[in-house]
N, C-alpha and C. Protein backbone atom coordinates (compact mmCIF):
# COMPACT_ATOMS: atom_id res chain seq x y z
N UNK A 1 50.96 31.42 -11.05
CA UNK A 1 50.06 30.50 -11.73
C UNK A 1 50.21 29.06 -11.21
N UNK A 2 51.50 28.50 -11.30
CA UNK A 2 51.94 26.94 -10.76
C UNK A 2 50.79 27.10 -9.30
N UNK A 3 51.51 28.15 -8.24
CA UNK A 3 51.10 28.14 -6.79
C UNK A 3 49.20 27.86 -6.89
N UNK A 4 48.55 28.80 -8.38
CA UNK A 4 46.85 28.91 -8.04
C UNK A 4 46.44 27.47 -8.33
N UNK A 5 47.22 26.78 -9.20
CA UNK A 5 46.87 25.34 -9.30
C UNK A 5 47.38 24.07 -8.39
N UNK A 6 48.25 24.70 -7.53
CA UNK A 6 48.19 23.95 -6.37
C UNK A 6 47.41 23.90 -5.56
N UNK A 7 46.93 25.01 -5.09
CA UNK A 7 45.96 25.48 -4.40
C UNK A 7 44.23 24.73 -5.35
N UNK A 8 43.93 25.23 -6.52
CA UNK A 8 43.28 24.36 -6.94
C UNK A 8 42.87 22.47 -6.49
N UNK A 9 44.11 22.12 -6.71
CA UNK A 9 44.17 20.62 -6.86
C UNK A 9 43.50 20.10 -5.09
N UNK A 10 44.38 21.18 -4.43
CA UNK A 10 44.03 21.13 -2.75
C UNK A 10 42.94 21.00 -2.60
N UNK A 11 41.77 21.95 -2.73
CA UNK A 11 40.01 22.28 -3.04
C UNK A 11 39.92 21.30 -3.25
N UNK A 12 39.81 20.75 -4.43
CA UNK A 12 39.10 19.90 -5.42
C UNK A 12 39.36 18.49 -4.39
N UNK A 13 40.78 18.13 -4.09
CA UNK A 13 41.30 16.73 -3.28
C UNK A 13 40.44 17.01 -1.99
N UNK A 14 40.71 18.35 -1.03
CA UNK A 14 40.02 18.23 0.30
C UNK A 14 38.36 18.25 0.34
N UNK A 15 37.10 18.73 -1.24
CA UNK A 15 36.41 18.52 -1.38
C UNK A 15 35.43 17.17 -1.92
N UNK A 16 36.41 15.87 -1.57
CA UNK A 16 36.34 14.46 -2.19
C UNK A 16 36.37 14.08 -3.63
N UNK A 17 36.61 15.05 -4.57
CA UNK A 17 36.07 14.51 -5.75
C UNK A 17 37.24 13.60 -5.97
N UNK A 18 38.45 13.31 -5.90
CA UNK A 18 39.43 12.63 -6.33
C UNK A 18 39.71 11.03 -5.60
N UNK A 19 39.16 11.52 -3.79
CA UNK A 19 39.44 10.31 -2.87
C UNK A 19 38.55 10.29 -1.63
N UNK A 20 38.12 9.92 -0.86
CA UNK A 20 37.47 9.80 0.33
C UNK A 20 38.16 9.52 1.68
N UNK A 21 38.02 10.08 2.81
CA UNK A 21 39.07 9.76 3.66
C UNK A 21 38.23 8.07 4.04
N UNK A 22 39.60 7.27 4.44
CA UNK A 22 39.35 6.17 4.79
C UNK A 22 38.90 6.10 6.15
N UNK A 23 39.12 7.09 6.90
CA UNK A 23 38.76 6.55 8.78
C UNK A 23 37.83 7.91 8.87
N UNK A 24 36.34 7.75 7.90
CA UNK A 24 35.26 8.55 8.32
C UNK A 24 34.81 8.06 9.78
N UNK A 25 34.33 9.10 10.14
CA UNK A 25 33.21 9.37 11.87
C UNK A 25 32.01 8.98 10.98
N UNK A 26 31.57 9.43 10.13
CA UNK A 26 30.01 9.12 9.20
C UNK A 26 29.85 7.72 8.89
N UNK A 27 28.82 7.00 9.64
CA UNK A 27 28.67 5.93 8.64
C UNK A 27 27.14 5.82 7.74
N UNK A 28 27.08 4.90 7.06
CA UNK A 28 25.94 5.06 6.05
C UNK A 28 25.02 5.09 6.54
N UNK A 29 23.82 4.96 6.82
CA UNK A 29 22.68 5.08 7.31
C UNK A 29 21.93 3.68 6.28
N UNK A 30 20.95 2.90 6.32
CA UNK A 30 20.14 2.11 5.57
C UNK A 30 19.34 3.06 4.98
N UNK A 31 18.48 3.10 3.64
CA UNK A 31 18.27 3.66 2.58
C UNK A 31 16.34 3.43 3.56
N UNK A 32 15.97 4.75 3.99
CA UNK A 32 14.66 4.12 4.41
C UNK A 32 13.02 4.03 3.32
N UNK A 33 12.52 2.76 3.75
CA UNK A 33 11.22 2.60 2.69
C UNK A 33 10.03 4.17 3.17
N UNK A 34 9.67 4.14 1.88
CA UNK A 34 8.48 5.40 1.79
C UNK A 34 7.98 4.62 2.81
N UNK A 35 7.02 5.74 2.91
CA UNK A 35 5.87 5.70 3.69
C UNK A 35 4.73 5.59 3.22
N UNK A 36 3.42 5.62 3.92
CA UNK A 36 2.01 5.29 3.23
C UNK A 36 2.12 6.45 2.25
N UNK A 37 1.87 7.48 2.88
CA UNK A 37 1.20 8.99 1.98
C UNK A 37 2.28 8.87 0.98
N UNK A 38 4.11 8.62 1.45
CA UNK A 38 4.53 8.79 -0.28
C UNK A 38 4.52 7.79 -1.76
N UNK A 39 3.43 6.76 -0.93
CA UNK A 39 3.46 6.03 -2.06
C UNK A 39 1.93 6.23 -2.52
N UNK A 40 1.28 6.45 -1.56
CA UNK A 40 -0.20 7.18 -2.15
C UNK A 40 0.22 8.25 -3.31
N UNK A 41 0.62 8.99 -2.78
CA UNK A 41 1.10 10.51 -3.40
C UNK A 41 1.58 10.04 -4.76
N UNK A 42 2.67 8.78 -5.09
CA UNK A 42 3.45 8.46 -6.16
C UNK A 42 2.43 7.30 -6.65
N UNK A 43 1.36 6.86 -6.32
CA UNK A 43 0.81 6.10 -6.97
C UNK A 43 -0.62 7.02 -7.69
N UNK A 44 -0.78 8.45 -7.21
CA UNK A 44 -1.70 9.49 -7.50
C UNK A 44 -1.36 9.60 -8.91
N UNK A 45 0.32 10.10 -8.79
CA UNK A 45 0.60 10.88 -9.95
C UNK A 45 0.87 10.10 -10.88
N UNK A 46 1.35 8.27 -10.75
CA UNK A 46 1.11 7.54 -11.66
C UNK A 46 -0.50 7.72 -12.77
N UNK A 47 -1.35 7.53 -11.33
CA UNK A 47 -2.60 7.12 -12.29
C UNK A 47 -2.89 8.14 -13.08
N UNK A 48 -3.32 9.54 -12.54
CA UNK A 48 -2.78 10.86 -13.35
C UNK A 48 -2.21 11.05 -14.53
N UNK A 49 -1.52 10.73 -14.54
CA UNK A 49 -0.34 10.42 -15.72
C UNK A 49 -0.79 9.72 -17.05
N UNK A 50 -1.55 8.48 -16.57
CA UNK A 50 -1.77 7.30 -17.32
C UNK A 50 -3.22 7.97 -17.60
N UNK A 51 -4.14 8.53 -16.91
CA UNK A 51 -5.13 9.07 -17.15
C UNK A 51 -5.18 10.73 -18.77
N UNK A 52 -4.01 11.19 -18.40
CA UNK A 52 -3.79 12.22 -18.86
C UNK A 52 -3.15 11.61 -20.15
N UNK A 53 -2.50 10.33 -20.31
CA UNK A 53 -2.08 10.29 -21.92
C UNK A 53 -3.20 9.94 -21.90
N UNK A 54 -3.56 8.79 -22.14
CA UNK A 54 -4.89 8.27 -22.42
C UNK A 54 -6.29 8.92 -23.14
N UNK A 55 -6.36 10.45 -22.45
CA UNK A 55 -6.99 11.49 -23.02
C UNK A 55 -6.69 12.00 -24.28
N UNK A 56 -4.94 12.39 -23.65
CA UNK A 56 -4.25 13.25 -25.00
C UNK A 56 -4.32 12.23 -26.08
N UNK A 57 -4.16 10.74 -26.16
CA UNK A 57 -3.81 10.00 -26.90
C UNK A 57 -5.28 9.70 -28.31
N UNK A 58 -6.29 9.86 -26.90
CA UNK A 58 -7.55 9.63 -27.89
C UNK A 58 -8.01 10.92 -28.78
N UNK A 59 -7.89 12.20 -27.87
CA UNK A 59 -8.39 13.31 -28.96
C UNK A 59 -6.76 13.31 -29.83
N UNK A 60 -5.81 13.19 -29.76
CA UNK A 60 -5.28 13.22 -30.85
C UNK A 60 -5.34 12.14 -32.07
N UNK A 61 -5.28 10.97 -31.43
CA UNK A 61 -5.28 10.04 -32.71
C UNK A 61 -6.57 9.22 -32.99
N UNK A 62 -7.69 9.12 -32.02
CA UNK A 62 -8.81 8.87 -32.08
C UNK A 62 -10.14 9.49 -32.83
N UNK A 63 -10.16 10.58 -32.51
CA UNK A 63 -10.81 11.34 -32.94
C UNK A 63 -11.33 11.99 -34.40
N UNK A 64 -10.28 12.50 -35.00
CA UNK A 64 -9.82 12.42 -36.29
C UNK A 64 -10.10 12.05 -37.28
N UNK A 65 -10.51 10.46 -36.66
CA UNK A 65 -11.05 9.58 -37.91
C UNK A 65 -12.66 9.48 -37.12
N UNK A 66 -13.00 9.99 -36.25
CA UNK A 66 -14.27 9.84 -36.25
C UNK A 66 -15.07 11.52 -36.97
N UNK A 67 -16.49 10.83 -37.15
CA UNK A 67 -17.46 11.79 -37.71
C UNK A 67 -17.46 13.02 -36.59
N UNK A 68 -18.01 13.90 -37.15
CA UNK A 68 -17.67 15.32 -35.83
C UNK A 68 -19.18 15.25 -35.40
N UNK A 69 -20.01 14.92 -36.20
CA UNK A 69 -21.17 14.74 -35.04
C UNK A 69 -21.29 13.70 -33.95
N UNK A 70 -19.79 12.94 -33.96
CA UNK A 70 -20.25 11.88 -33.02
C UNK A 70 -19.93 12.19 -31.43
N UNK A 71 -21.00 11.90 -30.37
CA UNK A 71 -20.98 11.92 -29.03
C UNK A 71 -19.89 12.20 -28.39
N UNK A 72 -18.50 11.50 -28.59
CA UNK A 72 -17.31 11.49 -28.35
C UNK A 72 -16.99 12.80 -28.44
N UNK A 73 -16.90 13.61 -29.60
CA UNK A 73 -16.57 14.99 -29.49
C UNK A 73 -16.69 16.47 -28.21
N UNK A 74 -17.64 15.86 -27.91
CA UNK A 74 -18.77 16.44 -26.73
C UNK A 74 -17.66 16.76 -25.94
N UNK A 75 -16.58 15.82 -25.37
CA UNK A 75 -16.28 15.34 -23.84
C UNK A 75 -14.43 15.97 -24.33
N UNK A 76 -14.28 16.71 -25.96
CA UNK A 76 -13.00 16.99 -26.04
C UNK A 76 -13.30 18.84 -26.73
N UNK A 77 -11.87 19.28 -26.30
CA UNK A 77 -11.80 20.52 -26.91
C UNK A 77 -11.26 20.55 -28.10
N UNK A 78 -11.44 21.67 -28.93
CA UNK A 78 -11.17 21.53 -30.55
C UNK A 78 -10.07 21.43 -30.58
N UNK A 79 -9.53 20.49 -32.03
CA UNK A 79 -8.25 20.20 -32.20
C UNK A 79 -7.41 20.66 -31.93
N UNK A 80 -7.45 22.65 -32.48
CA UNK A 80 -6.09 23.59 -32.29
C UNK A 80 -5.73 23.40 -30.80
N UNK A 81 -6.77 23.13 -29.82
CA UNK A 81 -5.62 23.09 -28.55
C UNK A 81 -4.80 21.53 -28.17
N UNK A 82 -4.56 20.59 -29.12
CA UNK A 82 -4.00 19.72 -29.13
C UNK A 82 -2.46 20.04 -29.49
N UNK A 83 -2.19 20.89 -30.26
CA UNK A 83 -0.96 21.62 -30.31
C UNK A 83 -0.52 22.97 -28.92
N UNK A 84 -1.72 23.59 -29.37
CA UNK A 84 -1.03 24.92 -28.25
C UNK A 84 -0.91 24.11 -26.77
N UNK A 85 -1.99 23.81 -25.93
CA UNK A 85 -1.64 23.42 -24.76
C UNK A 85 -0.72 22.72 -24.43
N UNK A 86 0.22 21.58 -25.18
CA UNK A 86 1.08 20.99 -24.92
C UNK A 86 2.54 22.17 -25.29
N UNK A 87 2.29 23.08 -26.36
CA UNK A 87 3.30 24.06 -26.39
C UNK A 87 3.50 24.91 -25.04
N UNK A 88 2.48 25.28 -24.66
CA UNK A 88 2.41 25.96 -23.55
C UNK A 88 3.21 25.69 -22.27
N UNK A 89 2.51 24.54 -22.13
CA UNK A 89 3.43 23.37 -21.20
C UNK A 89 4.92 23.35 -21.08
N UNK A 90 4.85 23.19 -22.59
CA UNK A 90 6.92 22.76 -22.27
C UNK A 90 7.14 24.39 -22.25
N UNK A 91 6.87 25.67 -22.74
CA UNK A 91 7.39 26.64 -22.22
C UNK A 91 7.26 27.11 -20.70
N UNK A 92 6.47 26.67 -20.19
CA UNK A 92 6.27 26.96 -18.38
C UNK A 92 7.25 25.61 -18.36
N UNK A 93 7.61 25.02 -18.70
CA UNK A 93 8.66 23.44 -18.11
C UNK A 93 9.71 23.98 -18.18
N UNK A 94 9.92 24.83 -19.47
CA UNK A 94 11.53 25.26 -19.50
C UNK A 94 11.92 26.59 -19.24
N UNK A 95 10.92 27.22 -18.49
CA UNK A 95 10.84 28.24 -17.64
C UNK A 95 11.55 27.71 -16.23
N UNK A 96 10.98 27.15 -15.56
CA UNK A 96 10.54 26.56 -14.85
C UNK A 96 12.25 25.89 -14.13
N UNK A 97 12.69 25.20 -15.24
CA UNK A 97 13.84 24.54 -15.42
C UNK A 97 14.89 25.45 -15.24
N UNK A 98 14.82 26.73 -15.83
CA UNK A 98 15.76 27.89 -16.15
C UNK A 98 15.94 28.47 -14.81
N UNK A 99 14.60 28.77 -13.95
CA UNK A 99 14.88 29.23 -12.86
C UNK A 99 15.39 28.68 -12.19
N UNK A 100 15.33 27.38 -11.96
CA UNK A 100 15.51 26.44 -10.75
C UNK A 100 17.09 26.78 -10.92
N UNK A 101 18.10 26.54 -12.13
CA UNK A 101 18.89 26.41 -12.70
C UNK A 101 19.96 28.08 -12.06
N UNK A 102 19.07 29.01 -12.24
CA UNK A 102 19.71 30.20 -12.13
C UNK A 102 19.70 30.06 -10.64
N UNK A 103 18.62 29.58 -9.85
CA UNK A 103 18.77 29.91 -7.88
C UNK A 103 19.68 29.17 -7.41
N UNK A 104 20.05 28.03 -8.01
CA UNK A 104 20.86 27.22 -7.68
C UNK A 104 22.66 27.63 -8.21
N UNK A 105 22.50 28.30 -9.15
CA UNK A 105 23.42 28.89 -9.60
C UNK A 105 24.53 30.50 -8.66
N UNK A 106 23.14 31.08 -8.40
CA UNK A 106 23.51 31.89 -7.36
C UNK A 106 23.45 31.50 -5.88
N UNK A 107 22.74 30.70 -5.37
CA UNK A 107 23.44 30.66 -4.21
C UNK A 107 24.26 29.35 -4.07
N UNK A 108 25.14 28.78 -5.13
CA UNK A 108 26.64 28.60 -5.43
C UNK A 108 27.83 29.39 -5.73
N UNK A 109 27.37 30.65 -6.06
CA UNK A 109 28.29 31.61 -6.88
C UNK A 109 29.38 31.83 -5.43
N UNK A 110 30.51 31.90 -5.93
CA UNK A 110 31.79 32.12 -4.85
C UNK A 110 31.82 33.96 -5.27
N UNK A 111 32.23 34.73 -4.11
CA UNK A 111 32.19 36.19 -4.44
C UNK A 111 33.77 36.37 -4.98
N UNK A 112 33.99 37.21 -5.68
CA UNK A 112 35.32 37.89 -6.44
C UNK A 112 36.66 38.07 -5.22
N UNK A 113 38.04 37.30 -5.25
CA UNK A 113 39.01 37.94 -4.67
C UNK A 113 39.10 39.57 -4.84
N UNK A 114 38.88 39.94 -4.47
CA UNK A 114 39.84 42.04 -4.71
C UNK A 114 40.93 41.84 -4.06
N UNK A 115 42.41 41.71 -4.33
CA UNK A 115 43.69 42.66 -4.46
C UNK A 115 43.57 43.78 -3.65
């Protein structure tokens, strides 16, 4: 037991978590700026975003208090999917999450010593 936690401490020290060797060959590299398309791309999913509460925000709290014959209604789906579709969502999210979670899990998995 003493010897598996020596061996332990070894791993863990020769895998950096405890210290870093001082006379690395690696040096840092400068942190490089996006590019056009990834700030297009990240300024997409901003507006997206801001577009998509904006929606959710009005048929949920907008709406409500308006008359149901009014125009506005036209351009939204009926209330009940103001609950389900966002339920939906976080179950494909934490699907989603679970897998990522398990692939990453297995191809970390160390295989069994056998004796």
């Amino acid at each position: 037991p003493q010897q598996e936690t020596a061996e332990t401490f070894r791993s863990f020290c020769s895998a950096g978590y405890f210290y870093r060797k001082k006379n690395s060959s690696r040096k840092r590299q400068p942190a490089k700026m996006a590019t056009g398309v990834d700030q297009a791309v990240g300024m997409s999913l901003v507006v997206f975003s801001l577009l998509l509460f904006t929606y959710y925000s009005v048929w949920v709290i907008i709406l409500p208090f308006m008359d149901s014959d009014h125009i506005l209604h036209t351009y939204f789906l009926p209330r009940e999917y103001s609950v389900i579709l966002p339920g939906i969502a976080a179950v494909i999210l934490l699907l989603c999450i679970g897998a990522f979670t398990a692939v990453i899990m297995w191809k970390n998995r160390k295989p069994k010593k056998v004796d």
